[in-house]
Protein backbone atom coordinates (compact mmCIF):
# COMPACT_ATOMS: atom_id res chain seq x y z
CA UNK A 1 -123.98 35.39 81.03
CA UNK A 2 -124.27 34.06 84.70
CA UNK A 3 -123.20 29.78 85.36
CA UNK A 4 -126.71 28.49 85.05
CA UNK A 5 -125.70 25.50 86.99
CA UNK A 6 -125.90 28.30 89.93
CA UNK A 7 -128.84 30.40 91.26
CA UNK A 8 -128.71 33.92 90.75
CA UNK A 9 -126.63 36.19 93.43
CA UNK A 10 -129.44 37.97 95.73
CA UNK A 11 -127.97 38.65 99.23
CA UNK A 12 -124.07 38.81 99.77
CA UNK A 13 -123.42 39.14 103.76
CA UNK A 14 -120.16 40.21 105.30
CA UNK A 15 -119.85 39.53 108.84
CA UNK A 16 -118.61 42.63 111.21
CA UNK A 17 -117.34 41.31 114.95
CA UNK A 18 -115.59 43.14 117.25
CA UNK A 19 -111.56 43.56 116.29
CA UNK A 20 -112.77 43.27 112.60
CA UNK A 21 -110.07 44.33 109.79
CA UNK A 22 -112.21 47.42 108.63
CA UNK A 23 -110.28 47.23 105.61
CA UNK A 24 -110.67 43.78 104.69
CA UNK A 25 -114.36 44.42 105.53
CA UNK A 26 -115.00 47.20 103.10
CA UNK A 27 -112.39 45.23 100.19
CA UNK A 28 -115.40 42.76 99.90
CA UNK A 29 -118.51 44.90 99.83
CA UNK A 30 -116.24 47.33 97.64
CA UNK A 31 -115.57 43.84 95.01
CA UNK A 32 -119.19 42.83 95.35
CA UNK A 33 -120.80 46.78 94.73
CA UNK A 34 -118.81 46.86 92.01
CA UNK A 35 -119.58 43.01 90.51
CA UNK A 36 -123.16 44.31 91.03
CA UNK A 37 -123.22 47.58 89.00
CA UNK A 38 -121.07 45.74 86.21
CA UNK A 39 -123.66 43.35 86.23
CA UNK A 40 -126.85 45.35 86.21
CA UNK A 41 -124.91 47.66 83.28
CA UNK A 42 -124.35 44.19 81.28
CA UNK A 43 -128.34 43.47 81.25
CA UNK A 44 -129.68 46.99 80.40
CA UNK A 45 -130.76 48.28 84.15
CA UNK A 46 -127.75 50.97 83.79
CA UNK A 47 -125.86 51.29 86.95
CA UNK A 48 -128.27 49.96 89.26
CA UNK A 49 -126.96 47.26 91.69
CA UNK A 50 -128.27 44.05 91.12
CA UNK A 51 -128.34 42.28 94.24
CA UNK A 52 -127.58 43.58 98.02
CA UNK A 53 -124.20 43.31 99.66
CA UNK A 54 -124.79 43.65 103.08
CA UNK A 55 -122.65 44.26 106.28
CA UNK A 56 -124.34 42.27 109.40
CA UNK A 57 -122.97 42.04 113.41
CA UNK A 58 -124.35 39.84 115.45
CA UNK A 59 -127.00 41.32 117.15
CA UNK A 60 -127.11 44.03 113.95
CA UNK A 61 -125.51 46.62 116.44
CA UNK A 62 -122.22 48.88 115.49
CA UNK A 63 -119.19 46.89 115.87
CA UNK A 64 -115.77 49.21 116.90
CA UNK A 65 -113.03 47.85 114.37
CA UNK A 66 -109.20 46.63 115.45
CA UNK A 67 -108.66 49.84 114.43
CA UNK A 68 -110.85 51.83 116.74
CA UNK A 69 -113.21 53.02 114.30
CA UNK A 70 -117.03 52.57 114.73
CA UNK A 71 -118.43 50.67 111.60
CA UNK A 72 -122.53 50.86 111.37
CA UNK A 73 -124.09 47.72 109.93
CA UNK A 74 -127.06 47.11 107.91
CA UNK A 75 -128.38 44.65 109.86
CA UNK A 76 -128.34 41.23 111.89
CA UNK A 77 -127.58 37.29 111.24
CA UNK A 78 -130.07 36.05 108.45
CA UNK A 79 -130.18 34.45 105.00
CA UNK A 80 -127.33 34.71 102.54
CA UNK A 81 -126.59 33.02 98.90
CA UNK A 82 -123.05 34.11 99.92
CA UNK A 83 -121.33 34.68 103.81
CA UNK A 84 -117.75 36.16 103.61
CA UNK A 85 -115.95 36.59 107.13
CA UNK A 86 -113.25 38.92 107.01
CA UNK A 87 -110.08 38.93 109.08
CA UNK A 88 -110.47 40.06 112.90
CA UNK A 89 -107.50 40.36 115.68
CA UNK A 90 -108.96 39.74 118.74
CA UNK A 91 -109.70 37.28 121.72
CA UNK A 92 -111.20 34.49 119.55
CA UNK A 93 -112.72 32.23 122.84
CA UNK A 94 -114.48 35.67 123.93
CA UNK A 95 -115.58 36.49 120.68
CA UNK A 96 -117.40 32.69 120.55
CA UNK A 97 -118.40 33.04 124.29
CA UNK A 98 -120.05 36.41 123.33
CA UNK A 99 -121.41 35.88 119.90
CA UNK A 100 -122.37 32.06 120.14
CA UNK A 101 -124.94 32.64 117.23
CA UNK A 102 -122.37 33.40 114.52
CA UNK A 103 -121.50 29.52 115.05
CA UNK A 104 -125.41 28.23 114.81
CA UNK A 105 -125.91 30.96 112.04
CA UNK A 106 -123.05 29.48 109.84
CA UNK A 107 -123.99 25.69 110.20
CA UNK A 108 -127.54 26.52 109.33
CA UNK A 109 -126.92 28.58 106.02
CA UNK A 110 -124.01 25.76 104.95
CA UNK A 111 -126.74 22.94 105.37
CA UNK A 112 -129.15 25.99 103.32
CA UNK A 113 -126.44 25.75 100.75
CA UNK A 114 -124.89 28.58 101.15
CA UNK A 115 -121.32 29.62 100.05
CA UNK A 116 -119.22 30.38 102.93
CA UNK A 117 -115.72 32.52 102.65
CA UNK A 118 -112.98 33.10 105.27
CA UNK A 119 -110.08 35.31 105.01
CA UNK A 120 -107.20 35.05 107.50
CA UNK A 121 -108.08 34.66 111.09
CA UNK A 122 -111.73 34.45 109.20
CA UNK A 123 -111.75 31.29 108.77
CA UNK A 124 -111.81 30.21 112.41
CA UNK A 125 -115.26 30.88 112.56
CA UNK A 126 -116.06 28.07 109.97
CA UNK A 127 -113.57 25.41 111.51
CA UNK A 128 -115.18 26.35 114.61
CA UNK A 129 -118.57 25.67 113.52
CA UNK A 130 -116.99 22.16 112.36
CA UNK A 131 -117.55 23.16 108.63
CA UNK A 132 -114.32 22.09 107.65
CA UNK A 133 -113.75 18.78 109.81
CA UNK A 134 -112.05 16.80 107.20
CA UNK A 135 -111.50 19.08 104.59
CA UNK A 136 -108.59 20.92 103.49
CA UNK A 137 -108.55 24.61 104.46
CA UNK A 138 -105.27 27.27 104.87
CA UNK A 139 -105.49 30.56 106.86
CA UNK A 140 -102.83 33.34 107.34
CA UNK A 141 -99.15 32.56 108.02
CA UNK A 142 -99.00 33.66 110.99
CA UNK A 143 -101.82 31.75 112.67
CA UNK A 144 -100.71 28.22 111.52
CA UNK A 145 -99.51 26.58 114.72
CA UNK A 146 -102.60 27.44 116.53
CA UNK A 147 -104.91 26.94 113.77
CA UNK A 148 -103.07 23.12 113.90
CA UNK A 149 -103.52 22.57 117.44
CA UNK A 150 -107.37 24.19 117.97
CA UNK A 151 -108.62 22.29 115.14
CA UNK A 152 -106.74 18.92 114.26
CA UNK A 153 -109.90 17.50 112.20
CA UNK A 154 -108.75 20.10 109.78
CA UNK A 155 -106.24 19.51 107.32
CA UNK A 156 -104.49 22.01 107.00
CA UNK A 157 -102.29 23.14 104.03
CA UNK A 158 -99.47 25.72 104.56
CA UNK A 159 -98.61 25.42 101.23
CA UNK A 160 -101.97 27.07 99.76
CA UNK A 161 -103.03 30.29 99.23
CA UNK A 162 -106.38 29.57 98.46
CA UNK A 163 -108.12 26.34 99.52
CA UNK A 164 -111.76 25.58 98.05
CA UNK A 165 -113.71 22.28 99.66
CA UNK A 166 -117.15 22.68 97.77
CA UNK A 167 -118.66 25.65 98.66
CA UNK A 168 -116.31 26.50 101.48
CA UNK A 169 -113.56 28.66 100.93
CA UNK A 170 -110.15 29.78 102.38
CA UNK A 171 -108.28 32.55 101.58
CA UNK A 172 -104.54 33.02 103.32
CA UNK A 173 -104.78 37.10 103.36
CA UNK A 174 -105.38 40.19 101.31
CA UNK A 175 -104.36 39.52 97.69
CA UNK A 176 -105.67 35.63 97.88
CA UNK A 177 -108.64 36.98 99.23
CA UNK A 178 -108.85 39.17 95.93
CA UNK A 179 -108.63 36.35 93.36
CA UNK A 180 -110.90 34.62 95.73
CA UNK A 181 -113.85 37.01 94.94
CA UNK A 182 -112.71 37.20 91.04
CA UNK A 183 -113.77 34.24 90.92
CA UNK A 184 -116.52 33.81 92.70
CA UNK A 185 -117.66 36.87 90.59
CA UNK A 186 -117.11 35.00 87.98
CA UNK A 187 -119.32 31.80 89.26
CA UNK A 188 -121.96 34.12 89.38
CA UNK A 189 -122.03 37.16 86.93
CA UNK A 190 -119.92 35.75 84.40
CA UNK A 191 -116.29 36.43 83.04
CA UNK A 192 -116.90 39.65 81.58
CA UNK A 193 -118.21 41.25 85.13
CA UNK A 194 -115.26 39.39 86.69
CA UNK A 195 -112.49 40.82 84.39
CA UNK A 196 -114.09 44.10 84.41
CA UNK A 197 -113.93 44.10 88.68
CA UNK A 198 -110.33 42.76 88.18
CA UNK A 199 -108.87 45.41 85.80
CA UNK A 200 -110.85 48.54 88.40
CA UNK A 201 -109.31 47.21 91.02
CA UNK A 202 -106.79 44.59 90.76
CA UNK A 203 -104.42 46.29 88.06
CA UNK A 204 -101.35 47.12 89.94
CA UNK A 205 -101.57 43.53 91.96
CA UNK A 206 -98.84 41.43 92.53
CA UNK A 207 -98.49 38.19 93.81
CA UNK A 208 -96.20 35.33 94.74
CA UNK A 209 -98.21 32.62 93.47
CA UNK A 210 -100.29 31.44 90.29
CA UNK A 211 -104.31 32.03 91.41
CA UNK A 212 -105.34 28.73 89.18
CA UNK A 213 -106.91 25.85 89.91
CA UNK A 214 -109.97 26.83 92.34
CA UNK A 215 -113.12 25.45 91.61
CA UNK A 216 -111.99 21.81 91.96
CA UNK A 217 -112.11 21.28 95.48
CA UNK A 218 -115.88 20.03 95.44
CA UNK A 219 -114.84 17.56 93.35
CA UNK A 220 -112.96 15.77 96.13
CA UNK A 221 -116.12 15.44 98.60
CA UNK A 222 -116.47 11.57 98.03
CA UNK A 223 -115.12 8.68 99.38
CA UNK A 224 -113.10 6.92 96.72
CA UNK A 225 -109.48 7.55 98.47
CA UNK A 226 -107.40 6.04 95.28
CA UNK A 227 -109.12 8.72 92.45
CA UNK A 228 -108.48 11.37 95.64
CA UNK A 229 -104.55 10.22 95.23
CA UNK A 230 -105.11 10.93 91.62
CA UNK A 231 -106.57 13.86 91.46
CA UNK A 232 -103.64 15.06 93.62
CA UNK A 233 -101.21 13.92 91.79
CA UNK A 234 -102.69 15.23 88.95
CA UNK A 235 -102.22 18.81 90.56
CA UNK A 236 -98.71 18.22 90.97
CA UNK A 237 -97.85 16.37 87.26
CA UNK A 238 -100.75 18.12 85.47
CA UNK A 239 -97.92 19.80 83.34
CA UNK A 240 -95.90 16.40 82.59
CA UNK A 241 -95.89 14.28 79.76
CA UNK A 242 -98.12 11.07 80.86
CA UNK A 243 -100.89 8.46 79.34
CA UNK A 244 -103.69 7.51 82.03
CA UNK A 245 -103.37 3.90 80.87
CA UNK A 246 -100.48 4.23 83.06
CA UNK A 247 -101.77 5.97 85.94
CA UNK A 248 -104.49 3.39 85.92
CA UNK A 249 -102.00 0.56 85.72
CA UNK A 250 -99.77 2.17 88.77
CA UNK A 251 -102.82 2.76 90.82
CA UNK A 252 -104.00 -1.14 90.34
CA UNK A 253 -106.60 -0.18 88.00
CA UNK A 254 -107.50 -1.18 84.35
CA UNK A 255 -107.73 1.78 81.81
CA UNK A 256 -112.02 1.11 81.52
CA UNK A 257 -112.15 0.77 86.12
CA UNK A 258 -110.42 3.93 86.04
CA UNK A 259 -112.16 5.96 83.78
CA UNK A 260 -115.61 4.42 85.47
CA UNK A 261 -114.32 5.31 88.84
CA UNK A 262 -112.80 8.90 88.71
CA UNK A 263 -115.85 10.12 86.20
CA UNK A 264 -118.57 8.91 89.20
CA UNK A 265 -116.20 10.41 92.24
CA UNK A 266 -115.73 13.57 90.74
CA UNK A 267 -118.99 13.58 87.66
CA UNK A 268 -115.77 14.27 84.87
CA UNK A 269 -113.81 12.47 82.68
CA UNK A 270 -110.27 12.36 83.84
CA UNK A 271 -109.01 14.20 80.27
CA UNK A 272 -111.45 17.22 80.82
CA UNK A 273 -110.55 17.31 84.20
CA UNK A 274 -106.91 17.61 83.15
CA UNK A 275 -107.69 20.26 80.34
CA UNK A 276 -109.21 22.42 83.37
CA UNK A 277 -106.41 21.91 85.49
CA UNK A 278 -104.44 23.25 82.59
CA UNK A 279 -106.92 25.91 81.20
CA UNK A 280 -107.06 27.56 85.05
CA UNK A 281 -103.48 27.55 85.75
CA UNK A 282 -103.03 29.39 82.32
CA UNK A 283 -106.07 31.75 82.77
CA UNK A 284 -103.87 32.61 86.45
CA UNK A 285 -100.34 33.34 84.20
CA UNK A 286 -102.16 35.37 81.75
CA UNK A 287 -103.76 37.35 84.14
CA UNK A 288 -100.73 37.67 86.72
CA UNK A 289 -97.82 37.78 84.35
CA UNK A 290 -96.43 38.88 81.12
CA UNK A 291 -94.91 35.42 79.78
CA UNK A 292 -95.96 34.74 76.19
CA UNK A 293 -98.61 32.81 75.13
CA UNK A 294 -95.98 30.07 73.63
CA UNK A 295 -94.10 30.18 77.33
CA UNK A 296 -97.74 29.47 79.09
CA UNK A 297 -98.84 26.79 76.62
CA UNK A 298 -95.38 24.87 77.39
CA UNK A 299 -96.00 25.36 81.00
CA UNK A 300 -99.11 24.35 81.36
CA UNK A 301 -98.62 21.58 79.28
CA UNK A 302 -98.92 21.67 75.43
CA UNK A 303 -96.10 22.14 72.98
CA UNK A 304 -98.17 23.61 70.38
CA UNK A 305 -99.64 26.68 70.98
CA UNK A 306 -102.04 27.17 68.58
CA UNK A 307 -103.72 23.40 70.11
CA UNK A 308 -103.35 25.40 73.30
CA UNK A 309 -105.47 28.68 72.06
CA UNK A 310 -108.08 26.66 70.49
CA UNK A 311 -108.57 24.41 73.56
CA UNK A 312 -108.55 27.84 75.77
CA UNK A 313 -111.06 29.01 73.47
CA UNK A 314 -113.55 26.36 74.14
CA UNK A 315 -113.13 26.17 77.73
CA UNK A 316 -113.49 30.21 78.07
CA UNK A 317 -114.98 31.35 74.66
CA UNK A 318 -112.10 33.55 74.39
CA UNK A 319 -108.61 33.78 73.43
CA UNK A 320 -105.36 33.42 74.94
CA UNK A 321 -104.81 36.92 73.97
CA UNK A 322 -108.24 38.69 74.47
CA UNK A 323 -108.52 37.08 77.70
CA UNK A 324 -105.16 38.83 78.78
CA UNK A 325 -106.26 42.22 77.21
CA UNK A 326 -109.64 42.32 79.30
CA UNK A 327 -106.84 42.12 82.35
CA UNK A 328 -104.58 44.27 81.57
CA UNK A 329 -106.27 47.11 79.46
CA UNK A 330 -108.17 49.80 82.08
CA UNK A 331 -111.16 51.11 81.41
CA UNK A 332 -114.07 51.84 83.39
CA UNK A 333 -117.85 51.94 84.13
CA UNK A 334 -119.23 54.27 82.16
């Protein structure tokens, strides 16, 4: 079952520029087909896709690849539930100076509500369009220092794989672009579809990182700077032993002002914020690693494992161990 707090997935559009990555181009629309037929087989249609992934240029002409290749397009710049910019190595000034619409198209489908991706040198185009003035985004290693210096309203974190500010998100390079889509399969056609994407094509993955913890970044749009310090600190600490009487008290706060405060910045209670914090960071170790279930709970943060399953449970409806098994056990679409 899809997030009803979402509307359904209709258009996915993948944007195709001069210089593109063809690779990183055809990893999302391959992710997406695949989402799609999973989810059409899930409500009865058999393998028929269920919404339209779409490859777009600018001016819905071919575009020739860093690679040389020519890559046709299905068509131009227009609506989109979901707008994924893939990684390009070229001149990025000409490509602007050239394709000034890309810029006008993005602001107008973020103010539409639309969810905006960037992988790599991707996510230029949405600092660019001043999308993420103020917000924290990360990009690929290698383009830090000029990311820093051509967009200082940015904040930048080197530290981050993934980066998620509402519905505007970052991905570092190939494999974080991966988990990025998992997810956002997930969002939208439900865990099943999502684990069933990541064991066809993910299986053999391996990263340097945990994949936890996005989704929260649109819970730091507002403007309430001391629950922002403490929702960043819970990031860091989330594991600890700690009583929020005492993060209130540290942070000037009584235990009532606090609870009042970071439940109308962020619309949760600071415990179920913490239990997803938790919940994600395990549902990234199960997925990415072979610790035990006992080894996760303690690292996430519970020293009794079985609390840890049945909280898991209620957050994802399934075990610790099914919930690994989906990951980890091939099978395919037929």
């Amino acid at each position: 079952m899809t997030d009803q707090a979402h509307p359904p997935l209709v258009r996915v559009s993948i944007l195709a520029t001069e210089g593109v990555f063809a690779s990183t181009l055809m990893q999302a629309k391959d992710f997406f087909h695949m989402a799609s037929l999973r989810f059409g087989k899930q409500q009865g249609r058999g393998l028929t896709p269920t919404f339209a992934i779409d490859l777009v240029s600018p001016d819905g002409q071919p575009v020739r690849s860093f690679s040389e290749m020519m890559i046709p397009v299905d068509g131009s710049l227009g609506e989109a539930d979901l707008i994924i910019l893939p990684a390009f190595w070229d001149d990025f000034d000409a490509l602007c100076q050239r394709h000034p619409q890309v810029l006008d198209w993005l602001k107008q489908r973020h103010a539409a509500g639309s969810i905006i991706c960037g992988e790599a040198t991707g996510v230029f185009w949405m600092a660019q369009a001043g999308l993420l003035d103020g917000k924290e985004a990360t990009t690929y290693w290698r383009f830090f220092n000029e990311f820093s210096e051509r967009f200082p309203a940015v904040q930048l974190n080197p530290e981050k794989h993934l980066s998620d500010a509402g519905n505007l998100y970052c991905a570092g390079g190939v494999t974080s672009a991966c988990d990025l889509y998992i997810y956002l399969i997930e969002r939208f056609c439900g865990a099943s579809v999502a684990q069933g994407v990541a064991r066809d094509i993910l299986y053999e993955v391996q990263r340097s990182y945990t994949p936890g913890r996005i989704g929260f970044g649109g819970q730091k749009l507002h403007h309430d700077l001391t629950i922002l310090q403490i929702q960043q600190w819970l990031e860091e600490h989330f594991a600890e032993k700690f009583r929020f009487e005492d993060v209130a008290r540290e942070h000037g706060m009584s235990i009532r002002n606090f609870m009042r405060r970071f439940q109308s910045a962020t619309g949760d209670k600071p415990l179920h914020y913490l239990q997803r914090l938790r919940i994600e960071t395990a549902k990234g170790l199960l997925s990415a690693t072979r610790k035990s279930i006992k080894t996760i709970s303690y690292e996430v943060g519970y020293d009794d494992a079985s609390f840890f399953a049945r909280l898991f449970r209620q957050h994802t409806e399934l075990s610790p161990n099914l919930y690994r098994r989906q990951f980890l056990h091939k099978d395919n679409l037929s």
